[in-house]
N, C-alpha and C. Protein backbone atom coordinates (compact mmCIF):
# COMPACT_ATOMS: atom_id res chain seq x y z
N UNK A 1 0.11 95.64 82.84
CA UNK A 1 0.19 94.53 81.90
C UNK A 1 1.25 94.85 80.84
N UNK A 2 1.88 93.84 80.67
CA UNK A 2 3.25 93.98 79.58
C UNK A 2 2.47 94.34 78.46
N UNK A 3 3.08 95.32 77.44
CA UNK A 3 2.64 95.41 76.15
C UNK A 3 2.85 94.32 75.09
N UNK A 4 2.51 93.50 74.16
CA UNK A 4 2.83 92.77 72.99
C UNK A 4 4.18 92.50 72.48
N UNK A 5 4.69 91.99 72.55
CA UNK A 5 6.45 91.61 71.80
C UNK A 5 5.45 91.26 70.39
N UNK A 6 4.75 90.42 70.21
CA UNK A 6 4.64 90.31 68.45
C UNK A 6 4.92 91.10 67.99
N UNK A 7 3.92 92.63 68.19
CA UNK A 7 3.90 93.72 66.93
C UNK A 7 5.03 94.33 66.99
N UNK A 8 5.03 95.44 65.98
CA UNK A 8 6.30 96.42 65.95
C UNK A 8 6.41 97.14 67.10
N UNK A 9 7.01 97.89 67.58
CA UNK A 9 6.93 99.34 68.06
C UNK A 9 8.46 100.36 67.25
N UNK A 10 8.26 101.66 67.89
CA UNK A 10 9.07 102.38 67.19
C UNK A 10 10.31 102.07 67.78
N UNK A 11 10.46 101.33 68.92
CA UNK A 11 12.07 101.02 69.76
C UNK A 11 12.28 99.85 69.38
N UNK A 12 11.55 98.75 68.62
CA UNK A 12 12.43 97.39 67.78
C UNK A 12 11.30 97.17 66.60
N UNK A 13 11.71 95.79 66.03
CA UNK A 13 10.53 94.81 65.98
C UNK A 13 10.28 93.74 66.32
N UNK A 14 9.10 93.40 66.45
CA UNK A 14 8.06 92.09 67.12
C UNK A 14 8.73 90.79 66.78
N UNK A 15 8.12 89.94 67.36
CA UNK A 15 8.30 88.68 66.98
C UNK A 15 7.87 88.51 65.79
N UNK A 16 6.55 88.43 65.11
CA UNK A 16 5.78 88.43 63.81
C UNK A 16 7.54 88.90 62.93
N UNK A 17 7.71 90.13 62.73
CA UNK A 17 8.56 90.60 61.68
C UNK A 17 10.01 89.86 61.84
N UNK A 18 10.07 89.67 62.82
CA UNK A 18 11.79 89.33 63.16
C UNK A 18 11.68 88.06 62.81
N UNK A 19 10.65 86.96 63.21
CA UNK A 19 10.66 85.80 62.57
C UNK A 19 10.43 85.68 60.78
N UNK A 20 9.54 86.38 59.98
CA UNK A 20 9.78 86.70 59.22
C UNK A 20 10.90 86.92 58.18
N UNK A 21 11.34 87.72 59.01
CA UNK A 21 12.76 88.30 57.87
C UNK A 21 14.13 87.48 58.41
N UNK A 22 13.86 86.63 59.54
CA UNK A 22 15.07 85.78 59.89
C UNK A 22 14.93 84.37 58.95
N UNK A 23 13.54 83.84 59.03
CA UNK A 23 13.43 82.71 58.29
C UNK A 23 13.60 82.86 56.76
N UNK A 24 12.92 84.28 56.38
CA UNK A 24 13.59 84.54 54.69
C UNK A 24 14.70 84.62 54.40
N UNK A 25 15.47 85.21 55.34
CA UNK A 25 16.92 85.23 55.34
C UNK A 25 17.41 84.44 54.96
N UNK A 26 17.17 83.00 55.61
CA UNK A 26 18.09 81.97 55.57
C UNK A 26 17.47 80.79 54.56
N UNK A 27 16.08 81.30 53.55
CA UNK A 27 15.65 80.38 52.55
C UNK A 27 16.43 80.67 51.67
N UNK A 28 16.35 82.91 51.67
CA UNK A 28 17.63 83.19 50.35
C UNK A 28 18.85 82.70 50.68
N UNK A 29 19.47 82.55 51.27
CA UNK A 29 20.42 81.75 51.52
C UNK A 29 20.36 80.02 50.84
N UNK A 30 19.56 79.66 51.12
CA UNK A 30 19.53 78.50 50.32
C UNK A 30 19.05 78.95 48.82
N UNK A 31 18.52 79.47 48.83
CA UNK A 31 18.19 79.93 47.44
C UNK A 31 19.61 79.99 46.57
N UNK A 32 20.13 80.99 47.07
CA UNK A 32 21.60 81.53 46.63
C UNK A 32 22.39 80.30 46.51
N UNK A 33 22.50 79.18 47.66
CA UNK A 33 23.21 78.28 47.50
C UNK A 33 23.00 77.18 46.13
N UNK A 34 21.79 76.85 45.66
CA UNK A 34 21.03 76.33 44.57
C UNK A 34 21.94 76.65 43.76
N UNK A 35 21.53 78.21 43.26
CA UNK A 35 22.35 78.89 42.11
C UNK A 35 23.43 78.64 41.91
N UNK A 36 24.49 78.78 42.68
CA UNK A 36 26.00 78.57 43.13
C UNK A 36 26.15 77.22 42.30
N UNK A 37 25.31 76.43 42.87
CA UNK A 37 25.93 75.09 42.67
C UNK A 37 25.64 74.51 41.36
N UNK A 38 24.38 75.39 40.69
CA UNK A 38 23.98 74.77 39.44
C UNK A 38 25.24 75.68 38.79
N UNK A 39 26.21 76.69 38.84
CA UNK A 39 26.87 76.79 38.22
C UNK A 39 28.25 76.40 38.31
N UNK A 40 28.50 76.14 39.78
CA UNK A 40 29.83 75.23 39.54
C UNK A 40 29.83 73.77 39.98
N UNK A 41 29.13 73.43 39.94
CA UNK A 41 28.97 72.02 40.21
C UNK A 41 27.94 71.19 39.56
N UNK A 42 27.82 71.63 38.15
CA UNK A 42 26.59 71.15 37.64
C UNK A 42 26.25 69.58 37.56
N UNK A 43 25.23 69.22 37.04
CA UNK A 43 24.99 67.47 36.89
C UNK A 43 25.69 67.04 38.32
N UNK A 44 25.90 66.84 39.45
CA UNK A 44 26.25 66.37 40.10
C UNK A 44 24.98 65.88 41.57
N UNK A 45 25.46 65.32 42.41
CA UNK A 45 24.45 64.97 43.25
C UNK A 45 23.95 66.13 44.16
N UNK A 46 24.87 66.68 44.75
CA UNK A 46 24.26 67.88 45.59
C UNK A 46 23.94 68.91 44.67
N UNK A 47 24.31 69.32 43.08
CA UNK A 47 23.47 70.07 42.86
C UNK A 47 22.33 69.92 42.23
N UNK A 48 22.08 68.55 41.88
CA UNK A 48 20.58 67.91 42.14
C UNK A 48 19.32 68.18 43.34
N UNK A 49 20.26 68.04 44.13
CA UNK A 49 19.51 67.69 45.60
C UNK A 49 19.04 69.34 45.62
N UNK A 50 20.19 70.38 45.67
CA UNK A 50 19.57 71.40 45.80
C UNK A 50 18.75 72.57 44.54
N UNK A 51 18.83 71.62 43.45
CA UNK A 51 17.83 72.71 42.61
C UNK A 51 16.95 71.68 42.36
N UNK A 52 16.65 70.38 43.09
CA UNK A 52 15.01 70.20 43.04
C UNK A 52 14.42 70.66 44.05
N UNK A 53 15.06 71.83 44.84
CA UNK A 53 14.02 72.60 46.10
C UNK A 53 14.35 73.72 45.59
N UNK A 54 14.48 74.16 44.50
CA UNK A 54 14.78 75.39 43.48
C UNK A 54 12.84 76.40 43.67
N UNK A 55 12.52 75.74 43.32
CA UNK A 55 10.80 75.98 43.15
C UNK A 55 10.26 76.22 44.41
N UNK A 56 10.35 75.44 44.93
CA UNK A 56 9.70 75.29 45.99
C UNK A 56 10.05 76.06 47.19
N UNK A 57 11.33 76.14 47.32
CA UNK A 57 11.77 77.28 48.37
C UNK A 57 11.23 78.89 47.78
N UNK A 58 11.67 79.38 46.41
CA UNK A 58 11.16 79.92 45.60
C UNK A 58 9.94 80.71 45.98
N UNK A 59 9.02 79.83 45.58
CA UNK A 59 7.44 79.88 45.88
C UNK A 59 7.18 80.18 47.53
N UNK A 60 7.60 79.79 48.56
CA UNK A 60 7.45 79.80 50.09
C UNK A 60 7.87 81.47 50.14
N UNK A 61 9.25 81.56 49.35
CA UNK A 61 9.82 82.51 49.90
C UNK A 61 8.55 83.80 49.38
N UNK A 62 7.89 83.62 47.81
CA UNK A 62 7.18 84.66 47.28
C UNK A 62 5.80 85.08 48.05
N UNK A 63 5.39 83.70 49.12
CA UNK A 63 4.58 83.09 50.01
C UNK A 63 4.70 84.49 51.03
N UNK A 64 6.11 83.83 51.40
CA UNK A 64 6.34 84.95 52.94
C UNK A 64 6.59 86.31 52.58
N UNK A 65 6.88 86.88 51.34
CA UNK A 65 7.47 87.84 51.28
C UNK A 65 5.77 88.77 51.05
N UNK A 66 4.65 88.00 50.82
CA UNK A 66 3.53 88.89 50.55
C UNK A 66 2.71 88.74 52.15
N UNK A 67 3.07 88.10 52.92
CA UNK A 67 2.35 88.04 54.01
C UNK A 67 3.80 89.02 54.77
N UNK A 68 4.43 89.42 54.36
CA UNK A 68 5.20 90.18 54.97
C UNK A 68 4.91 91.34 54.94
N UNK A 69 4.96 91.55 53.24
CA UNK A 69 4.76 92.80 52.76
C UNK A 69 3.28 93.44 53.85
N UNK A 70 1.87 92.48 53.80
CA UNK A 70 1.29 92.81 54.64
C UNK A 70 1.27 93.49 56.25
N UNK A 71 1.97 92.56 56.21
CA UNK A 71 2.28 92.64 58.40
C UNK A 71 2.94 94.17 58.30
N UNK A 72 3.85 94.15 57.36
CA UNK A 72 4.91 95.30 57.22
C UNK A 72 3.90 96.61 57.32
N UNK A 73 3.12 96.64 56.63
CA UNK A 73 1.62 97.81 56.13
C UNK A 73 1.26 97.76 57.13
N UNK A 74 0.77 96.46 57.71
CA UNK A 74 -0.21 97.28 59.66
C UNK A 74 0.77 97.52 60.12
N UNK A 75 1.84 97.63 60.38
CA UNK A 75 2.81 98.25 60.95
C UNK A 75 3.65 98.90 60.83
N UNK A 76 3.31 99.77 59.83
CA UNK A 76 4.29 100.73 59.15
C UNK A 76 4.21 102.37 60.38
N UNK A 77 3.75 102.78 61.08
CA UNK A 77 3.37 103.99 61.60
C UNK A 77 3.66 103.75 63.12
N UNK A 78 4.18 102.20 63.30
CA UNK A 78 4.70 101.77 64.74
C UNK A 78 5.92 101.17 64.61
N UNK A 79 6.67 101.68 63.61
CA UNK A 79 7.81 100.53 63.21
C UNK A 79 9.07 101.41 63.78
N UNK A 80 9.98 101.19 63.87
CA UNK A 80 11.13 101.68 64.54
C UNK A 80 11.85 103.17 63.36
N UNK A 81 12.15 104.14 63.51
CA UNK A 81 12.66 105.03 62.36
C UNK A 81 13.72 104.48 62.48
N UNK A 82 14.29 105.00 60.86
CA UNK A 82 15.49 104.86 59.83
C UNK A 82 16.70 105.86 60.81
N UNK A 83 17.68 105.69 61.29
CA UNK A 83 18.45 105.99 61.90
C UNK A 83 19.55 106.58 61.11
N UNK A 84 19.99 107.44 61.36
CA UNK A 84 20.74 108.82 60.63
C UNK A 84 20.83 109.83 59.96
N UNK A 85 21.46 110.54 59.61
CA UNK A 85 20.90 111.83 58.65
C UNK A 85 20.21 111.21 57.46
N UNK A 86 19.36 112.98 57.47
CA UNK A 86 18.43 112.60 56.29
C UNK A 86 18.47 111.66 55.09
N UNK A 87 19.43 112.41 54.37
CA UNK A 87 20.08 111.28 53.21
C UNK A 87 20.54 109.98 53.29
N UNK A 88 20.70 109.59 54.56
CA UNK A 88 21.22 107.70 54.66
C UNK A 88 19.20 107.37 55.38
N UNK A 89 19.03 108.44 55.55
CA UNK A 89 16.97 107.95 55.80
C UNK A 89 16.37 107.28 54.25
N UNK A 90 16.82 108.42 54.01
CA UNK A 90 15.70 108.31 52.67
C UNK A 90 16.70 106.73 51.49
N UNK A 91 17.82 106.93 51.80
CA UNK A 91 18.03 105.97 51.07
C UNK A 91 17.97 104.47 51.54
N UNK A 92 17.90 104.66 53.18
CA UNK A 92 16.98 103.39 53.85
C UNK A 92 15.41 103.12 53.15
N UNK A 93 15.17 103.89 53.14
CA UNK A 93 13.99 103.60 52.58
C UNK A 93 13.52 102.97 51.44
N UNK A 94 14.36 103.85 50.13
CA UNK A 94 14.53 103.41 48.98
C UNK A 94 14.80 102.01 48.64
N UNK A 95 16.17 101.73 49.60
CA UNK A 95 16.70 100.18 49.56
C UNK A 95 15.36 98.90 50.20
N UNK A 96 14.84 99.59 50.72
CA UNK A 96 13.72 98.20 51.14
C UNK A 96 12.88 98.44 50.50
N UNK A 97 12.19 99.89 49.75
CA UNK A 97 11.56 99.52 48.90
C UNK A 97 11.61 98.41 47.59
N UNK A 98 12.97 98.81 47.14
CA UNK A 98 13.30 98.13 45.97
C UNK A 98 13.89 96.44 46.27
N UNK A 99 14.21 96.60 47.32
CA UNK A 99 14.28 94.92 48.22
C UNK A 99 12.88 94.18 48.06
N UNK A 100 11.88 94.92 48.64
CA UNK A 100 10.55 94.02 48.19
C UNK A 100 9.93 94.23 46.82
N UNK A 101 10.39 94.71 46.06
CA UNK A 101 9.81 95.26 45.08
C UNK A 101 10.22 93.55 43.86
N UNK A 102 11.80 93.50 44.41
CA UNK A 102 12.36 92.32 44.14
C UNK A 102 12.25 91.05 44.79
N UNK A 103 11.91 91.56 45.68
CA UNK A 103 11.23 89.47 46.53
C UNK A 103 10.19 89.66 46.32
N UNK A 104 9.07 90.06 45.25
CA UNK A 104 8.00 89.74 44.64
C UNK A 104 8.24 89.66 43.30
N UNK A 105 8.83 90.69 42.18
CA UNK A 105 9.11 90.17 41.37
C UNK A 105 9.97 89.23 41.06
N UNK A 106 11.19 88.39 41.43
CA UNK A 106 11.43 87.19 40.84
C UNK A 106 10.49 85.85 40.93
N UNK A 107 10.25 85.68 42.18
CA UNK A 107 9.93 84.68 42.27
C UNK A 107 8.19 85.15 41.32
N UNK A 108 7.61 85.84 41.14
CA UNK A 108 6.55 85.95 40.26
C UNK A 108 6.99 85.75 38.82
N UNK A 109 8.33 85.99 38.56
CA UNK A 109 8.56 86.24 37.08
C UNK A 109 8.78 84.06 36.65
N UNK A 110 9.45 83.84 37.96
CA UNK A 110 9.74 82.45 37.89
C UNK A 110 8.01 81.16 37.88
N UNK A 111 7.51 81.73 38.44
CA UNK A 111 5.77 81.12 39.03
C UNK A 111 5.12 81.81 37.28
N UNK A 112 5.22 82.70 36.85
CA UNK A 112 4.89 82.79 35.59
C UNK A 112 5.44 82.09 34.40
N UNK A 113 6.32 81.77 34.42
CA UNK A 113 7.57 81.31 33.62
C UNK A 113 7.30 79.74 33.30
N UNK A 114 6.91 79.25 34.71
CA UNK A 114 6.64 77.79 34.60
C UNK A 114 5.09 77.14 34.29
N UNK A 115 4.36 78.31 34.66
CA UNK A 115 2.52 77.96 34.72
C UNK A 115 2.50 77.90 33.09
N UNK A 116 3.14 78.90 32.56
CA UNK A 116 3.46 78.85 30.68
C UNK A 116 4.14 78.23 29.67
N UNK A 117 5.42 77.23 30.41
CA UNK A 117 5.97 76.90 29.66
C UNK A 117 5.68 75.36 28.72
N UNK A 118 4.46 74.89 29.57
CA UNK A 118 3.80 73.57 28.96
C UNK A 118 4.09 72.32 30.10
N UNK A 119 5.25 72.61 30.82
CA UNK A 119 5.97 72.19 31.91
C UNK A 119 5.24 71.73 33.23
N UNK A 120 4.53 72.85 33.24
CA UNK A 120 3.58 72.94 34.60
C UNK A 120 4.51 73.14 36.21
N UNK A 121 4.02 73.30 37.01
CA UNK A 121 4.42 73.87 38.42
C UNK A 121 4.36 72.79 39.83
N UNK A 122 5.45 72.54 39.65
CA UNK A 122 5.08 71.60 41.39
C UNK A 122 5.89 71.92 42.47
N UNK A 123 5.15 72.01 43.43
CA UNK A 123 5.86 72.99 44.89
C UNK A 123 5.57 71.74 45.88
N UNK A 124 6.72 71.28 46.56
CA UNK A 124 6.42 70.49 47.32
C UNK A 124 5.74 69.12 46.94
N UNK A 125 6.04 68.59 46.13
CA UNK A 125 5.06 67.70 45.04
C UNK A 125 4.20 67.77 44.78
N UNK A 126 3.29 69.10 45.19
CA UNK A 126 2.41 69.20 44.91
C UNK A 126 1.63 69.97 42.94
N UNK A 127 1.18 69.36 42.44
CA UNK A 127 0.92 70.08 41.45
C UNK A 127 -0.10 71.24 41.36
N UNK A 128 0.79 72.20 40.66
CA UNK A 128 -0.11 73.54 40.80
C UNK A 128 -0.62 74.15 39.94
N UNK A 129 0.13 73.75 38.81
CA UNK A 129 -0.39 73.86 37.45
C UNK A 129 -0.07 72.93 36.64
N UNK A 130 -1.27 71.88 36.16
CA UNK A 130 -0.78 70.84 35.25
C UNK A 130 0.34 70.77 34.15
N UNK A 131 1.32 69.53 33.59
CA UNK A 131 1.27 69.98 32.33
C UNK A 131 1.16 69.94 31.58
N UNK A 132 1.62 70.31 30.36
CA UNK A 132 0.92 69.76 28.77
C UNK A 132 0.27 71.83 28.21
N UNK A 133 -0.19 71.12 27.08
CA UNK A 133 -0.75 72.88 26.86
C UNK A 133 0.58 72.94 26.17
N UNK A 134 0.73 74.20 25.30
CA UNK A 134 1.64 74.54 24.62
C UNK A 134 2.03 75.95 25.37
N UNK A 135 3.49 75.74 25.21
CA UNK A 135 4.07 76.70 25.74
C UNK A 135 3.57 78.01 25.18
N UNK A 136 3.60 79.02 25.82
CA UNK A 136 3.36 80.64 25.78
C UNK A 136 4.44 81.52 25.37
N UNK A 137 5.12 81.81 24.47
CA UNK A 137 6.29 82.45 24.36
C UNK A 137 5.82 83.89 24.96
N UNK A 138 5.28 84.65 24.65
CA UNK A 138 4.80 85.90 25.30
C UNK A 138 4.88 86.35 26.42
N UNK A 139 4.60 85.10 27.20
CA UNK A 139 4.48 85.05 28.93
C UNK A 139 6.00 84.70 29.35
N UNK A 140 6.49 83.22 28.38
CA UNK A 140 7.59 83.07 29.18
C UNK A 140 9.22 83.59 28.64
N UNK A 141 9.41 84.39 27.52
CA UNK A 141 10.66 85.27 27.27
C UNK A 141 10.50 86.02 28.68
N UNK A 142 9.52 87.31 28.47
CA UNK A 142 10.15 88.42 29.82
C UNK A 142 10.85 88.00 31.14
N UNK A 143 10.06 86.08 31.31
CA UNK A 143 10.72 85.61 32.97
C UNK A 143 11.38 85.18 32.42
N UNK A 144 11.92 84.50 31.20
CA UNK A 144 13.15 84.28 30.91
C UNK A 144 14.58 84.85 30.82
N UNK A 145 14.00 86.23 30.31
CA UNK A 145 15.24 87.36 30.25
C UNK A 145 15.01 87.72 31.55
N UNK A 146 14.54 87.73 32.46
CA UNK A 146 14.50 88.92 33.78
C UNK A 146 14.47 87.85 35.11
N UNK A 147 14.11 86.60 34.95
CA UNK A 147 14.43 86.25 36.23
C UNK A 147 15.95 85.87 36.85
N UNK A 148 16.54 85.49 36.20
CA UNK A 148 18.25 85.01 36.44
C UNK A 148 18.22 86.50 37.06
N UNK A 149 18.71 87.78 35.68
CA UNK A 149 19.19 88.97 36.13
C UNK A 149 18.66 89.66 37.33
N UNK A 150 17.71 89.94 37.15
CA UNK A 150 16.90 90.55 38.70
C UNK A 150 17.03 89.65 39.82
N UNK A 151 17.35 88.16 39.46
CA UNK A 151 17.71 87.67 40.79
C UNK A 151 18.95 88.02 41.73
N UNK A 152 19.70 87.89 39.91
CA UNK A 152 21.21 88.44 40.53
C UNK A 152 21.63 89.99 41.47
N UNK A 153 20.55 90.93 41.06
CA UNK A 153 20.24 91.91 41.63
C UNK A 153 19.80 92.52 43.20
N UNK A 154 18.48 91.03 43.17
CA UNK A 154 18.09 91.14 44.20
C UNK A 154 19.57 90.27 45.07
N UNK A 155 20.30 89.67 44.96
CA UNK A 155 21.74 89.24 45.29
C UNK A 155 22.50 90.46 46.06
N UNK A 156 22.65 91.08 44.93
CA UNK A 156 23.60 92.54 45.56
C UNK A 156 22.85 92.82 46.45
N UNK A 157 21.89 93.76 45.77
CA UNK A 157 21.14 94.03 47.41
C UNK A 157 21.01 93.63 48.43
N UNK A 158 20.67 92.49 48.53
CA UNK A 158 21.23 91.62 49.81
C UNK A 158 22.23 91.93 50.25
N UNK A 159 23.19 91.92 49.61
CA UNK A 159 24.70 92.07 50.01
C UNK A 159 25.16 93.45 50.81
N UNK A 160 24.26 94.58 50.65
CA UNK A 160 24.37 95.85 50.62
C UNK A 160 23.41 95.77 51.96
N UNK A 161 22.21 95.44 52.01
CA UNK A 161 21.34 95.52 53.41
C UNK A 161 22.41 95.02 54.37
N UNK A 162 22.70 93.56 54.56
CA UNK A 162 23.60 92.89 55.29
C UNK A 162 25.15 94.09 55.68
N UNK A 163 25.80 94.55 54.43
CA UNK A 163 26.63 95.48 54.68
C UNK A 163 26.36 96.50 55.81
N UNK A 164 24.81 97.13 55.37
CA UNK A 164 24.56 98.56 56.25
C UNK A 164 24.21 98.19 57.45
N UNK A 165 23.70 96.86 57.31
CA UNK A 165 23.30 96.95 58.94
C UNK A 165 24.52 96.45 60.00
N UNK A 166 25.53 95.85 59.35
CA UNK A 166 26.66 95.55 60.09
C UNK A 166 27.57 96.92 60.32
N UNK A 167 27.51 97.97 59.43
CA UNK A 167 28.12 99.29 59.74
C UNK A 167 27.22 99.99 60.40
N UNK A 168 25.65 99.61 61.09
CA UNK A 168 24.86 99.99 61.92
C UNK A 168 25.40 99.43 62.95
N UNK A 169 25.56 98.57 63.36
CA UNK A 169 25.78 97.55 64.19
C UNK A 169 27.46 97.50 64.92
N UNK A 170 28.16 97.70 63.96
CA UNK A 170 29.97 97.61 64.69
C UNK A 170 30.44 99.07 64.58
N UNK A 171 30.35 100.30 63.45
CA UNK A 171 30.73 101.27 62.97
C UNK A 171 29.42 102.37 63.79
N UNK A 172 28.59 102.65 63.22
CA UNK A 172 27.74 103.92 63.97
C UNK A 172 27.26 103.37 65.63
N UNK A 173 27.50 101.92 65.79
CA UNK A 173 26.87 101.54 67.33
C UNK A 173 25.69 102.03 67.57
N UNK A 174 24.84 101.95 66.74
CA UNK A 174 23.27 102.69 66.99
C UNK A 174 22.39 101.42 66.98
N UNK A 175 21.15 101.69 67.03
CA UNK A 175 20.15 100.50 67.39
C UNK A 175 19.01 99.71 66.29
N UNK A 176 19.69 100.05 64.98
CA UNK A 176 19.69 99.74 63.81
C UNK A 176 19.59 98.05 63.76
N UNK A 177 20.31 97.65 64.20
CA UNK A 177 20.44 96.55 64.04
C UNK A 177 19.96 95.63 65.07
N UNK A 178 19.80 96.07 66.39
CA UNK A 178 19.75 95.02 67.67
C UNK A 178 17.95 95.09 67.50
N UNK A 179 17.48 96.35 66.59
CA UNK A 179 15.98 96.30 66.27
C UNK A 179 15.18 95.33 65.54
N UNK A 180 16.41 94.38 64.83
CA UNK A 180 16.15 93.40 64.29
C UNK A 180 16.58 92.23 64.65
N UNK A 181 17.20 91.95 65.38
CA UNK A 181 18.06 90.78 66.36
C UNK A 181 17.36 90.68 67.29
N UNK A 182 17.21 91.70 68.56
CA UNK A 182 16.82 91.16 69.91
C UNK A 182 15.38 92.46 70.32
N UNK A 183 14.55 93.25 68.75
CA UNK A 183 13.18 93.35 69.15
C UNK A 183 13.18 94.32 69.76
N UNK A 184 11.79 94.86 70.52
CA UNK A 184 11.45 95.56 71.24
C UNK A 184 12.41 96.38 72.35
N UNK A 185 13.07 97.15 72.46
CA UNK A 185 13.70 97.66 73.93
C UNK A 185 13.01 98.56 74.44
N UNK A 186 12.52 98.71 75.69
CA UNK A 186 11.48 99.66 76.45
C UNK A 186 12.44 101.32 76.75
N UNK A 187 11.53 102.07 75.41
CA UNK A 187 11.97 103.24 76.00
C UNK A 187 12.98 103.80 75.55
N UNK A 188 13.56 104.96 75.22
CA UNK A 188 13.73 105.83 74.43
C UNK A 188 15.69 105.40 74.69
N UNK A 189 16.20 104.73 75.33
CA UNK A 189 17.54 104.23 74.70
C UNK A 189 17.78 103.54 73.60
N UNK A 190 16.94 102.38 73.31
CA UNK A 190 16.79 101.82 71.96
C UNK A 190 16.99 102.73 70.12
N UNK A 191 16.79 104.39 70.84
CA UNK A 191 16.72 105.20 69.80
C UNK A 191 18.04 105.72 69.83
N UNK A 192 18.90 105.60 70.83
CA UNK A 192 19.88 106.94 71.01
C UNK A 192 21.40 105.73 70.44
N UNK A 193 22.19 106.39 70.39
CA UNK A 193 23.48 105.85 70.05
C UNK A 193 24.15 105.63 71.09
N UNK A 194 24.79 104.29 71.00
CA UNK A 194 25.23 103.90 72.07
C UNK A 194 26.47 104.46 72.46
């Protein structure tokens, strides 16, 4: 009997993760695009269109990134190893730590920001936190000062994952990358350099 494509194994990952981090991929991507446009294209129609799904993509993404973070945990001890010397290991590591560390804190600093500001919260039209109530200064300075910047952050980083895994991928020719593209490969080539 074939083994599972969902879960991880140590020669790719599953369907579960790869769909995951492909569909987040491409919300930050819209995410990013929002931003862009509220700064060079402000008051205009498309950047209307795209920062009233500002929130709401937002929120999905803080959505997936904790049911990720989960899946990620049962499958941390079947997941594919960090590929190369020690020191580009450990700083694999580091970098996704601080990758999720940041696709939970913005979008939390932003979901705090708005439940406080008197404003209230709507995702999908849906209302999530009424509004009215007087704003919270306490609650909403820190997401004020820290969500733009740490977004911008979590930005680079992006920029830097995408970097390493394309110098996984065209430059070291190792299996870094096809572990996240095309999943599971049976068996101990998936580990070796091509």
């Amino acid at each position: 009997m074939a083994k599972s494509t969902l879960a991880d194994s140590r020669f790719g990952y599953g369907l579960v993760s790869r769909t995951l981090h492909w569909t987040m991929a491409l919300l930050f991507v819209w995410q990013f695009v929002t931003v862009f446009l509220s700064a060079v294209a402000e008051d205009t129609a498309i950047e209307r269109f795209f920062w009233g799904t500002h929130y709401s993509v937002g929120f999905t993404l803080w959505v997936l990134v904790l049911l990720r973070g989960a899946w990620g945990l049962s499958q941390l001890k079947q997941r594919p190893p960090h590929e190369g010397p020690p020191l580009l290991q450990r700083a694999a590591t580091l970098g996704h730590l601080v990758l999720y560390l940041l696709m939970v804190i913005v979008p939390t600093l932003a979901i705090l920001r708005a439940a406080n500001n008197g404003r209230g919260l709507r995702v999908y039209g849906i209302e999530l936190v009424a509004p009215g109530g007087e704003a919270n200064p306490a609650l909403t300075a820190p997401a004020n000062l820290l969500h733009g910047f740490l977004g911008w952050t979590l930005f680079v980083l992006i920029a830097g994952h995408i970097a390493m895994a394309l110098w996984h991928g065209l430059v070291r020719r190792d299996a870094t990358l096809r572990h996240m593209t095309r999943g599971p490969e049976r068996g101990p080539r998936s580990l070796r350099s091509v």
